[in-house]
C-alpha atoms as a PDB file:
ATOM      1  CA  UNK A   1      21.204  17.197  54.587  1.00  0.00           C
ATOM      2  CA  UNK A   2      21.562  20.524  52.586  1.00  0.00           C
ATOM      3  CA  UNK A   3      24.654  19.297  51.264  1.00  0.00           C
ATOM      4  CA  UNK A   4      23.306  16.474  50.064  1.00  0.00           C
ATOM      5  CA  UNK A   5      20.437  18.179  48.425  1.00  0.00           C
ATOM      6  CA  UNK A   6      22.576  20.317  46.807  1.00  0.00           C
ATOM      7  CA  UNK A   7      24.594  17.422  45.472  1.00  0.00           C
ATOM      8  CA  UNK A   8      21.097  15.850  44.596  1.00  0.00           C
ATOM      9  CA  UNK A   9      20.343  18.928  42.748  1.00  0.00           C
ATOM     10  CA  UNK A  10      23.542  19.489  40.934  1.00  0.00           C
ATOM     11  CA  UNK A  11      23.648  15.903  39.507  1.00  0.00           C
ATOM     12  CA  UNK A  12      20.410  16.264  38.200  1.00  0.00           C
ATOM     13  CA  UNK A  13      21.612  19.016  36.465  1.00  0.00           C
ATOM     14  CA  UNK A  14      24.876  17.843  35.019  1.00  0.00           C
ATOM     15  CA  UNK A  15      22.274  14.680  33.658  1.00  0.00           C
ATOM     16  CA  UNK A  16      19.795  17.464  32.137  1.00  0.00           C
ATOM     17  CA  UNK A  17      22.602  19.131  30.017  1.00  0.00           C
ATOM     18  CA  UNK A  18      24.193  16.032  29.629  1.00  0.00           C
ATOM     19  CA  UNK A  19      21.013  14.467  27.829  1.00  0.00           C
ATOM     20  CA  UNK A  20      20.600  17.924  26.013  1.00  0.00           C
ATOM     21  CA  UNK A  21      23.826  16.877  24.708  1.00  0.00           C
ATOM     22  CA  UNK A  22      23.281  13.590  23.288  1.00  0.00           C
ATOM     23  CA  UNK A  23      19.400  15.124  21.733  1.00  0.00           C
ATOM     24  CA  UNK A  24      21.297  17.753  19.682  1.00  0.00           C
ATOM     25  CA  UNK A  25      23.808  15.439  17.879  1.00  0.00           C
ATOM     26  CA  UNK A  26      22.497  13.651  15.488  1.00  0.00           C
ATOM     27  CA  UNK A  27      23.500  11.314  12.313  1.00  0.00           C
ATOM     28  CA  UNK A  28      22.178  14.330  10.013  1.00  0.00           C
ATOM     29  CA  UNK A  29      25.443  15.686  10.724  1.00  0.00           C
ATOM     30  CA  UNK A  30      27.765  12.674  10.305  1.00  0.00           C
ATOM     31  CA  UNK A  31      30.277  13.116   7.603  1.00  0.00           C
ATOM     32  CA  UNK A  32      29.303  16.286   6.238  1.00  0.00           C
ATOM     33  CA  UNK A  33      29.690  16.932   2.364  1.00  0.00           C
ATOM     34  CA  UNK A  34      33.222  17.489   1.350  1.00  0.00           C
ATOM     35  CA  UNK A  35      32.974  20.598  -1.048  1.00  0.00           C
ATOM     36  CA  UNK A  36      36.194  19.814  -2.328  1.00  0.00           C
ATOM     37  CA  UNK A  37      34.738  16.450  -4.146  1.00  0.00           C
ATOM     38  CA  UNK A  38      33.009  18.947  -6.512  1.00  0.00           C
ATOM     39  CA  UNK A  39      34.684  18.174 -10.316  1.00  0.00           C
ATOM     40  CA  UNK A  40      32.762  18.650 -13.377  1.00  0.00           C
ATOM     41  CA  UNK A  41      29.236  19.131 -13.664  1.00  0.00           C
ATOM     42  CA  UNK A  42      27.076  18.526 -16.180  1.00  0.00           C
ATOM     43  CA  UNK A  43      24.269  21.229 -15.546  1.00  0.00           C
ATOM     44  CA  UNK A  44      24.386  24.708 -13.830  1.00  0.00           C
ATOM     45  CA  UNK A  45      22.886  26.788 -11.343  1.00  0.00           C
ATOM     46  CA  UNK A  46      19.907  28.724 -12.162  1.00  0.00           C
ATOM     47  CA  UNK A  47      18.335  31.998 -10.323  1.00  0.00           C
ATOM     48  CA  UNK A  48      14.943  33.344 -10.090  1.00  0.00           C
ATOM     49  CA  UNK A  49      12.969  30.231 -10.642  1.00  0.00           C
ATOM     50  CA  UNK A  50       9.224  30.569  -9.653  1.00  0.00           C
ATOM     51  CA  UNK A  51       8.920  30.172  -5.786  1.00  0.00           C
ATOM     52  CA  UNK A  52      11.930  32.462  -5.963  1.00  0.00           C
ATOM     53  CA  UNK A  53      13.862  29.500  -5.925  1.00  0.00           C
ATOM     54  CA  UNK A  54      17.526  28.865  -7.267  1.00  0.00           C
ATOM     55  CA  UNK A  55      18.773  24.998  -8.078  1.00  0.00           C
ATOM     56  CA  UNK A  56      21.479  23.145  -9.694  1.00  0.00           C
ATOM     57  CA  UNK A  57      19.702  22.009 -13.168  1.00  0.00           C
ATOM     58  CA  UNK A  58      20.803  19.494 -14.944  1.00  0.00           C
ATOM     59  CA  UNK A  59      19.466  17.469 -17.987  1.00  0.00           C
ATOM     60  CA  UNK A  60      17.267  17.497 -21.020  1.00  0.00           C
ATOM     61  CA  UNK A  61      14.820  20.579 -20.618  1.00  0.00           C
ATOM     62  CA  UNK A  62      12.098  19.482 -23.326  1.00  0.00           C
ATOM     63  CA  UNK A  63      12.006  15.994 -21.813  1.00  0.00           C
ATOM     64  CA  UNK A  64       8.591  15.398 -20.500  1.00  0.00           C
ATOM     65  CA  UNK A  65       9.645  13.639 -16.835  1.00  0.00           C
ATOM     66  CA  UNK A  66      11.111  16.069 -14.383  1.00  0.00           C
ATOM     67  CA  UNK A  67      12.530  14.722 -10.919  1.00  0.00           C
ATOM     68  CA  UNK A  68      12.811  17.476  -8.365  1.00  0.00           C
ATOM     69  CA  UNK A  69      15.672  16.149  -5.536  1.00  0.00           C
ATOM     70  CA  UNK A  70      15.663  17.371  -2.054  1.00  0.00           C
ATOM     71  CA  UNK A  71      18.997  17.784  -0.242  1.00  0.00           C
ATOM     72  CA  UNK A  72      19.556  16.643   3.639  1.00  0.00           C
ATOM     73  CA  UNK A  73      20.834  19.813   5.953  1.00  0.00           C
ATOM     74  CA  UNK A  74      23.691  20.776   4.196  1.00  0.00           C
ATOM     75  CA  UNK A  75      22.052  22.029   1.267  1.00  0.00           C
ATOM     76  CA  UNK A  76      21.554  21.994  -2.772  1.00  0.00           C
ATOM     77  CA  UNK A  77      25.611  22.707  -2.815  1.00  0.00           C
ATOM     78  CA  UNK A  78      27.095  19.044  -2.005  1.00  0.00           C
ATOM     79  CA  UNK A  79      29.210  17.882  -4.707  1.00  0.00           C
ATOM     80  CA  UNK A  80      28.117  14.115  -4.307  1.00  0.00           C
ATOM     81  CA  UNK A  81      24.115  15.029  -4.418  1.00  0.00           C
ATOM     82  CA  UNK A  82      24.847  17.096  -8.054  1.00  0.00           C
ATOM     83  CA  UNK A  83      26.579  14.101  -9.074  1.00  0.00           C
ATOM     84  CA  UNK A  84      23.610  12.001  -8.026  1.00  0.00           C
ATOM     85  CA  UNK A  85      21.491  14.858 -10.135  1.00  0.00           C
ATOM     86  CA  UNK A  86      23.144  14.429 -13.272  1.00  0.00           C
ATOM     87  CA  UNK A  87      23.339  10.394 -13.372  1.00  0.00           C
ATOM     88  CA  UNK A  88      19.430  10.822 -13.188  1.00  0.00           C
ATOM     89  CA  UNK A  89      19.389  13.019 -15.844  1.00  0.00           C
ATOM     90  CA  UNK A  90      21.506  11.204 -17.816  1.00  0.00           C
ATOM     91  CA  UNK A  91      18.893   8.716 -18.062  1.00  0.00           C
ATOM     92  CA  UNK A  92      16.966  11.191 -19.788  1.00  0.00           C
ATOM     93  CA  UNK A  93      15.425  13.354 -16.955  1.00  0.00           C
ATOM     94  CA  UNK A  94      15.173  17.193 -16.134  1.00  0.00           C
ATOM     95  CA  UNK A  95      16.445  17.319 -13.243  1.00  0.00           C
ATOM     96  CA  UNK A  96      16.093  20.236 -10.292  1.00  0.00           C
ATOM     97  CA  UNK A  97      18.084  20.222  -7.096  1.00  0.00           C
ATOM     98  CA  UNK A  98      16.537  23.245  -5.794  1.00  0.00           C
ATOM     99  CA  UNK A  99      18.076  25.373  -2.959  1.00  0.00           C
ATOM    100  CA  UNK A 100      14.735  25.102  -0.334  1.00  0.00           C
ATOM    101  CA  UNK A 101      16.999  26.525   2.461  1.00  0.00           C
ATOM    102  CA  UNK A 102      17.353  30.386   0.270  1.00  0.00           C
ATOM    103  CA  UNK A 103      21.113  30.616   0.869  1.00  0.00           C
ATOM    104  CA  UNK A 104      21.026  29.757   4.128  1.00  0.00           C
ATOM    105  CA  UNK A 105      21.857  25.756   4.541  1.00  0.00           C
ATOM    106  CA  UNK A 106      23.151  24.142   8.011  1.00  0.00           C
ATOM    107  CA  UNK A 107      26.866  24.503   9.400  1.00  0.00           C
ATOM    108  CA  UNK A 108      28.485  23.440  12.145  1.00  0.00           C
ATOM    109  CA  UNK A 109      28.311  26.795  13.541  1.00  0.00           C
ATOM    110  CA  UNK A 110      24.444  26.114  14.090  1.00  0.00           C
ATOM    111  CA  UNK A 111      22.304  24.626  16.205  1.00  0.00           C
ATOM    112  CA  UNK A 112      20.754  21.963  14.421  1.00  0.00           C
ATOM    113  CA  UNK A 113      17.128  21.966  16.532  1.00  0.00           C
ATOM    114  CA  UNK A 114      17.336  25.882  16.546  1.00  0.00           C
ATOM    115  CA  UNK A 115      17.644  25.879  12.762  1.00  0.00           C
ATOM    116  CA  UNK A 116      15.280  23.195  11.716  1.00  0.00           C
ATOM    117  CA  UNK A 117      12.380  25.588  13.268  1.00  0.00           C
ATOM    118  CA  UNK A 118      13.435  28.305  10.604  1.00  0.00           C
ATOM    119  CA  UNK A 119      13.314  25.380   7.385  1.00  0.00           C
ATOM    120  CA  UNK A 120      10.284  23.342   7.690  1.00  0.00           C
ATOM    121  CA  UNK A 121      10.201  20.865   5.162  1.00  0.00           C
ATOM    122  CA  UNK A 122       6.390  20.898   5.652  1.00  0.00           C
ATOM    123  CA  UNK A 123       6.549  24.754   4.829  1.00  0.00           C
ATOM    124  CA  UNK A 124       8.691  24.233   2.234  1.00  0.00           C
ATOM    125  CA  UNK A 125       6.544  21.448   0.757  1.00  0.00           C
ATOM    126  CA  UNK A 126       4.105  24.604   0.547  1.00  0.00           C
ATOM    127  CA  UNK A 127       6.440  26.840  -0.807  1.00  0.00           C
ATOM    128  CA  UNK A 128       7.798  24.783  -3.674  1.00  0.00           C
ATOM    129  CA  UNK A 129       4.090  24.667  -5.050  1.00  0.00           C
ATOM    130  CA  UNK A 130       4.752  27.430  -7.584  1.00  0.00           C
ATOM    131  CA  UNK A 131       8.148  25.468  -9.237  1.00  0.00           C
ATOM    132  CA  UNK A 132       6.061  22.534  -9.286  1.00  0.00           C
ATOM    133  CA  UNK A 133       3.378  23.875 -11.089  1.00  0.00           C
ATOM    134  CA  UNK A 134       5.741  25.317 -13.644  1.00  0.00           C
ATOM    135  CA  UNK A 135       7.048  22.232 -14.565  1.00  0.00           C
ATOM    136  CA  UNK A 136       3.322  20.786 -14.522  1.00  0.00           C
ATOM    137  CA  UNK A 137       2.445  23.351 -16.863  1.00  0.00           C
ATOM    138  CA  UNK A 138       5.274  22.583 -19.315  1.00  0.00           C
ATOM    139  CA  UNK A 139       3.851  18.998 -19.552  1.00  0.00           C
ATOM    140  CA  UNK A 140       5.965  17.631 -17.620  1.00  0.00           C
ATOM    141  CA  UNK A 141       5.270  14.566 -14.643  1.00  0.00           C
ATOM    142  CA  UNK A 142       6.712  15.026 -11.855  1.00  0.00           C
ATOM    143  CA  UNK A 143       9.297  12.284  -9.573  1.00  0.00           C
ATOM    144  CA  UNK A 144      10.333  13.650  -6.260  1.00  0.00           C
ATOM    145  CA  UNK A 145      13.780  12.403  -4.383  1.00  0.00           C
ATOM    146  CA  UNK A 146      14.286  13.139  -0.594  1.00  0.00           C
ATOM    147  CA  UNK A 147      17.241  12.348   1.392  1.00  0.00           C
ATOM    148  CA  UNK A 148      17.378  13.333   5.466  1.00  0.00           C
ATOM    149  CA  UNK A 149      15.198  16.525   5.518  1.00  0.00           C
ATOM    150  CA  UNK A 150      14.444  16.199   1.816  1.00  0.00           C
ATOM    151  CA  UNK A 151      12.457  12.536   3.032  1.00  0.00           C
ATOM    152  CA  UNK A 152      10.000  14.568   4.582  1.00  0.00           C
ATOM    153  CA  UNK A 153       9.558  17.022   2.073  1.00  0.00           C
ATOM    154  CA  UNK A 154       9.027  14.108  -0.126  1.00  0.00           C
ATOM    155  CA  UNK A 155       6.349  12.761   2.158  1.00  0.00           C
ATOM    156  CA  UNK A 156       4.584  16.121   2.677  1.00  0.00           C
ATOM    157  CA  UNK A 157       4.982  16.588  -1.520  1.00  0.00           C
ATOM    158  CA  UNK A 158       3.365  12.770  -1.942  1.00  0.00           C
ATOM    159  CA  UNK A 159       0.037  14.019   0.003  1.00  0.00           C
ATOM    160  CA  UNK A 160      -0.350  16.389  -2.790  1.00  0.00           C
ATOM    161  CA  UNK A 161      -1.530  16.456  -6.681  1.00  0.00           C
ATOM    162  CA  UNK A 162       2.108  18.163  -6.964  1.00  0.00           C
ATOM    163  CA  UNK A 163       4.024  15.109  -8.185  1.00  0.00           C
ATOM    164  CA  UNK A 164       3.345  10.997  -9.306  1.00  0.00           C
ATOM    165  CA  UNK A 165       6.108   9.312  -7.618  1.00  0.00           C
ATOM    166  CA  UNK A 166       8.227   9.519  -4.620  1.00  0.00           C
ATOM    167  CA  UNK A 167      11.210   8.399  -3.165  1.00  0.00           C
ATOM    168  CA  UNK A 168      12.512   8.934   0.532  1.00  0.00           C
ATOM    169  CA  UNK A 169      16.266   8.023   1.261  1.00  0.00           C
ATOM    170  CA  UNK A 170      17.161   7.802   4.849  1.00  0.00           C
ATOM    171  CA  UNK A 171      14.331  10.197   5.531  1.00  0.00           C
ATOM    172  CA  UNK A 172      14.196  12.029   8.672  1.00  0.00           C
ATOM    173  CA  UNK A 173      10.969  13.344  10.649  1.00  0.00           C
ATOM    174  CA  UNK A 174       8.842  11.054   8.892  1.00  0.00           C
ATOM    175  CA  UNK A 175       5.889   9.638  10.669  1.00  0.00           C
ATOM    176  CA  UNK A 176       3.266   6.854  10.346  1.00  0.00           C
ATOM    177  CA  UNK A 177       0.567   9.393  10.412  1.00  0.00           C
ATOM    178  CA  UNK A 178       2.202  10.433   6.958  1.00  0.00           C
ATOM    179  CA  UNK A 179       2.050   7.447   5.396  1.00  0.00           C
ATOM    180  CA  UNK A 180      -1.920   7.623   6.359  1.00  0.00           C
ATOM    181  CA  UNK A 181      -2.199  10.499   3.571  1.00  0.00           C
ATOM    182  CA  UNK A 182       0.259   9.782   0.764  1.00  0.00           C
ATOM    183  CA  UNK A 183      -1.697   9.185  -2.527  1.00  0.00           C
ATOM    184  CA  UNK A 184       1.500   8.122  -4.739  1.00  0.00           C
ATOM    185  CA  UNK A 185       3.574   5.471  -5.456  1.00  0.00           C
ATOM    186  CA  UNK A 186       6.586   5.926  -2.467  1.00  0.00           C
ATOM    187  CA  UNK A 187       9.511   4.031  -2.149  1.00  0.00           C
ATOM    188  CA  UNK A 188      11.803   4.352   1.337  1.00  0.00           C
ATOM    189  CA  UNK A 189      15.027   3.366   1.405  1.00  0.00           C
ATOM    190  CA  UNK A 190      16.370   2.772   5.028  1.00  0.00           C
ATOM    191  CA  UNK A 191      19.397   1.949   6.676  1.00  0.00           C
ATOM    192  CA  UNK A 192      20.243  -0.759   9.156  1.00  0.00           C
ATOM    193  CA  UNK A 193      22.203   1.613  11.248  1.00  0.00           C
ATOM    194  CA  UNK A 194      20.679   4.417  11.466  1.00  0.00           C
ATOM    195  CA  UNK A 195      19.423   6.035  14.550  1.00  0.00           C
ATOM    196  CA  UNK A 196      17.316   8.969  13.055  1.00  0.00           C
ATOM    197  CA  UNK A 197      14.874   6.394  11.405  1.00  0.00           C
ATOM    198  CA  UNK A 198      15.778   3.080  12.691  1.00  0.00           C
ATOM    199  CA  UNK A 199      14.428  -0.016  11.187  1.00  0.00           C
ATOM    200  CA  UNK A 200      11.960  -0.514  13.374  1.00  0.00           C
ATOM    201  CA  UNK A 201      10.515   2.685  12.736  1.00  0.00           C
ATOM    202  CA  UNK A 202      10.551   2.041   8.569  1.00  0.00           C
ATOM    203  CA  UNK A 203       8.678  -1.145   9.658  1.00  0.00           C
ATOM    204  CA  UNK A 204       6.171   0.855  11.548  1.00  0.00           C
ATOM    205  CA  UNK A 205       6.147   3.160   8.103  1.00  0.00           C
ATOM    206  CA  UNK A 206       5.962  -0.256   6.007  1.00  0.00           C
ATOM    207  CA  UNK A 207       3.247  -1.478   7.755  1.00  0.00           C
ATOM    208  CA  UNK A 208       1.071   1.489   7.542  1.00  0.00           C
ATOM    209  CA  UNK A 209       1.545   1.222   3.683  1.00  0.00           C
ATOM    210  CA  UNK A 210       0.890  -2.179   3.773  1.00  0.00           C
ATOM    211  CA  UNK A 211      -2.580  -1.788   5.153  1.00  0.00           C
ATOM    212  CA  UNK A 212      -3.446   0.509   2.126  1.00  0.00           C
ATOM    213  CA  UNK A 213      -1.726  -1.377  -0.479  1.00  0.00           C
ATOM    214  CA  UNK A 214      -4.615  -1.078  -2.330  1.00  0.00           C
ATOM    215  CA  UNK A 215      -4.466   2.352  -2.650  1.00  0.00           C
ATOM    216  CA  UNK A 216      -0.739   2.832  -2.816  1.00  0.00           C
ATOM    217  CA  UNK A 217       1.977   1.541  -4.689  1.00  0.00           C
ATOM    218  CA  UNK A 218       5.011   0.761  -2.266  1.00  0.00           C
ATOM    219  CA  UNK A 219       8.462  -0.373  -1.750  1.00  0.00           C
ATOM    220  CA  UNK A 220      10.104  -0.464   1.418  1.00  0.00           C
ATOM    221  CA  UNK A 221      14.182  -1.576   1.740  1.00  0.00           C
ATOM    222  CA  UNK A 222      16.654  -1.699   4.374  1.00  0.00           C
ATOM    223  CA  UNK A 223      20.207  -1.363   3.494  1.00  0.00           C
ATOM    224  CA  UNK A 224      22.947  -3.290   6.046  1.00  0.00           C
ATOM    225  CA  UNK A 225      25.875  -2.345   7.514  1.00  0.00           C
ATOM    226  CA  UNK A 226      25.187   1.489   6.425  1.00  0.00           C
ATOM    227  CA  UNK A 227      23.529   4.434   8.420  1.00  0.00           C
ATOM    228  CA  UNK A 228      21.772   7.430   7.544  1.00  0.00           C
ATOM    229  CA  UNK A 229      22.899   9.282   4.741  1.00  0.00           C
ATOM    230  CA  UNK A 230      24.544   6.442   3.352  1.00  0.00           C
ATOM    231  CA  UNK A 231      23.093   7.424  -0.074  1.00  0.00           C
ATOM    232  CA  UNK A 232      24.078  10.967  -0.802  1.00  0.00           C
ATOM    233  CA  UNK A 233      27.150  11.904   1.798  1.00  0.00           C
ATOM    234  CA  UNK A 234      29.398   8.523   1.833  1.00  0.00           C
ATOM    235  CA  UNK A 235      32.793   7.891   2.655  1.00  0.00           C
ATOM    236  CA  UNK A 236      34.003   8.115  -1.302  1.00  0.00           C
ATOM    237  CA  UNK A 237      36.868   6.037  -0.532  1.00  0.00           C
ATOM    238  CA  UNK A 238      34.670   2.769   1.259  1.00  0.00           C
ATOM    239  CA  UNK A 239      34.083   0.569  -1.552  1.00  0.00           C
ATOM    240  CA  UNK A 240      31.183  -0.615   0.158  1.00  0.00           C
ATOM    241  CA  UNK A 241      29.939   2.884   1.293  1.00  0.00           C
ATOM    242  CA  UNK A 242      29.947   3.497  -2.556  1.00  0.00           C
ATOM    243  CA  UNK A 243      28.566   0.229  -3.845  1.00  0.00           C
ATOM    244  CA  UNK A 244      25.419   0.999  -1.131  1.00  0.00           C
ATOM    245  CA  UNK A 245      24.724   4.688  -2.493  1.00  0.00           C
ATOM    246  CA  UNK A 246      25.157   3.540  -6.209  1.00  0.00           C
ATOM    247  CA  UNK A 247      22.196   0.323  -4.826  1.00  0.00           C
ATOM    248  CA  UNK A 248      20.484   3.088  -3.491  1.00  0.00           C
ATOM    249  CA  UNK A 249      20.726   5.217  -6.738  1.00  0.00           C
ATOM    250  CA  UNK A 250      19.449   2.247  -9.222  1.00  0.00           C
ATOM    251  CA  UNK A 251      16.523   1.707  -6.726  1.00  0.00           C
ATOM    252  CA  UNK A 252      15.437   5.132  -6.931  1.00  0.00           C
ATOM    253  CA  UNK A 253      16.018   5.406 -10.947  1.00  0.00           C
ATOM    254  CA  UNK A 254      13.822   1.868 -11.418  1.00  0.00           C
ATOM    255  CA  UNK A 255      11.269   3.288  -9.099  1.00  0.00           C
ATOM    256  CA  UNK A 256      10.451   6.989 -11.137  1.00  0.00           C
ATOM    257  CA  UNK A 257      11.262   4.520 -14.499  1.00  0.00           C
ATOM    258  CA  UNK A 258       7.938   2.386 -13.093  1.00  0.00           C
ATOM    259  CA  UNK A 259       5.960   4.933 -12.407  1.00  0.00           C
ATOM    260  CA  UNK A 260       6.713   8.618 -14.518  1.00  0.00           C
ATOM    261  CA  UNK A 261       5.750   7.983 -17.516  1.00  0.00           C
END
């Protein structure tokens, strides 16, 4: 009977770590960014921005509509999210991809639930208040991108008087109880496949909006046949993988045209 117990016991075990397993990997980390994609860029990196932030910059500085993009995990750095940057501002934007992690973005030498407690994007929702109201005070309106982690920033950032229009792509950590205090125009663009927000869950988010439409602008999409972080970190050499981030870019560009003036 001891024996038995002990095989009882040890099972129970081997499930526990084995389910502790399965929790820690997540989509966030599928396909990571290839740094090597990085070719020319059309704006630069800037230091000592107020917030003490750094960002990739890119786009007209005088023009009057600023869109502030928030990365996934892996940071401001990712060749394919600056090349996202500067196609928005070549449509006449200034455009910020700040670094919100300070130098210190995920790697596969972290543990992704370990590191998320040290980079809240609700703390850094608080923490990018002082860029924001830079660009506020330089008369410019403010369009906010999220992908992944940046989704939630997004969400946090569209409960605020800190920007006019939002857009979450494949967000992650997003909740209903969010969409109960967003006071912006938000468009979410989803993926059929993805396991960090499901569809059913941006149906849960869709139908919280829905209830305030009155109050709130919205747009809610699905992509198929894509998962999360189809829109920024895609498998360059998938036509369709591309054609679905470049759907996913024109969505987000007619949204902030509709709505930042």
């Amino acid at each position: 009977m001891g024996s038995a117990k002990l095989l009882l016991l040890c099972l129970a075990a081997a499930l526990v770590a084995a389910a502790a397993t399965v929790h820690e990997h997540s989509q966030c980390l599928d396909n990571p960014p290839d740094m090597s994609l990085r070719g020319v860029e059309a704006g630069r990196v800037v230091h000592d921005l107020p917030g003490g932030f750094t960002a990739y910059v890119t786009g007209p500085s005088k023009s009057s509509r600023a869109i502030v993009l928030a990365s996934d995990v892996y940071g401001f750095e990712a060749p394919l999210l600056r090349q996202i940057a500067d196609k928005v501002a070549a449509e006449g934007y200034y455009v910020l991809v700040p670094d919100f992690f300070h130098g210190d973005p995920y790697n596969d030498s972290k543990i992704l639930s370990e590191w998320i407690k040290s980079h809240s994007p609700v703390i850094a929702a608080q923490d990018a208040k002082p860029l924001l109201a830079s660009l506020r005070n330089e008369g410019k309106s403010i369009g906010v991108g999220g992908y992944c982690w940046g989704g939630k920033f997004a969400a946090e950032i569209a409960k605020t008087n800190d920007t006019e229009v939002v857009v979450l792509s494949h967000p992650a950590y997003v909740t209903v109880d969010d969409m109960k205090e967003v006071k912006w125009p938000i468009e979410i663009l989803g993926a059929q496949n993805d396991t960090i927000t499901p569809p059913e869950q941006v149906r849960q988010l869709e139908q919280e909006l829905r209830e305030r439409r009155e109050i709130v602008e919205y747009f809610v999409k699905i992509f198929p046949r894509v998962a999360h972080g189809f829109a920024c970190r895609y498998n360059t050499t998938d036509p369709f993988a591309v054609k679905s981030a470049e759907q996913a870019l024109a969505y987000m560009l007619d949204w902030f045209h509709k709505y930042l003036k």
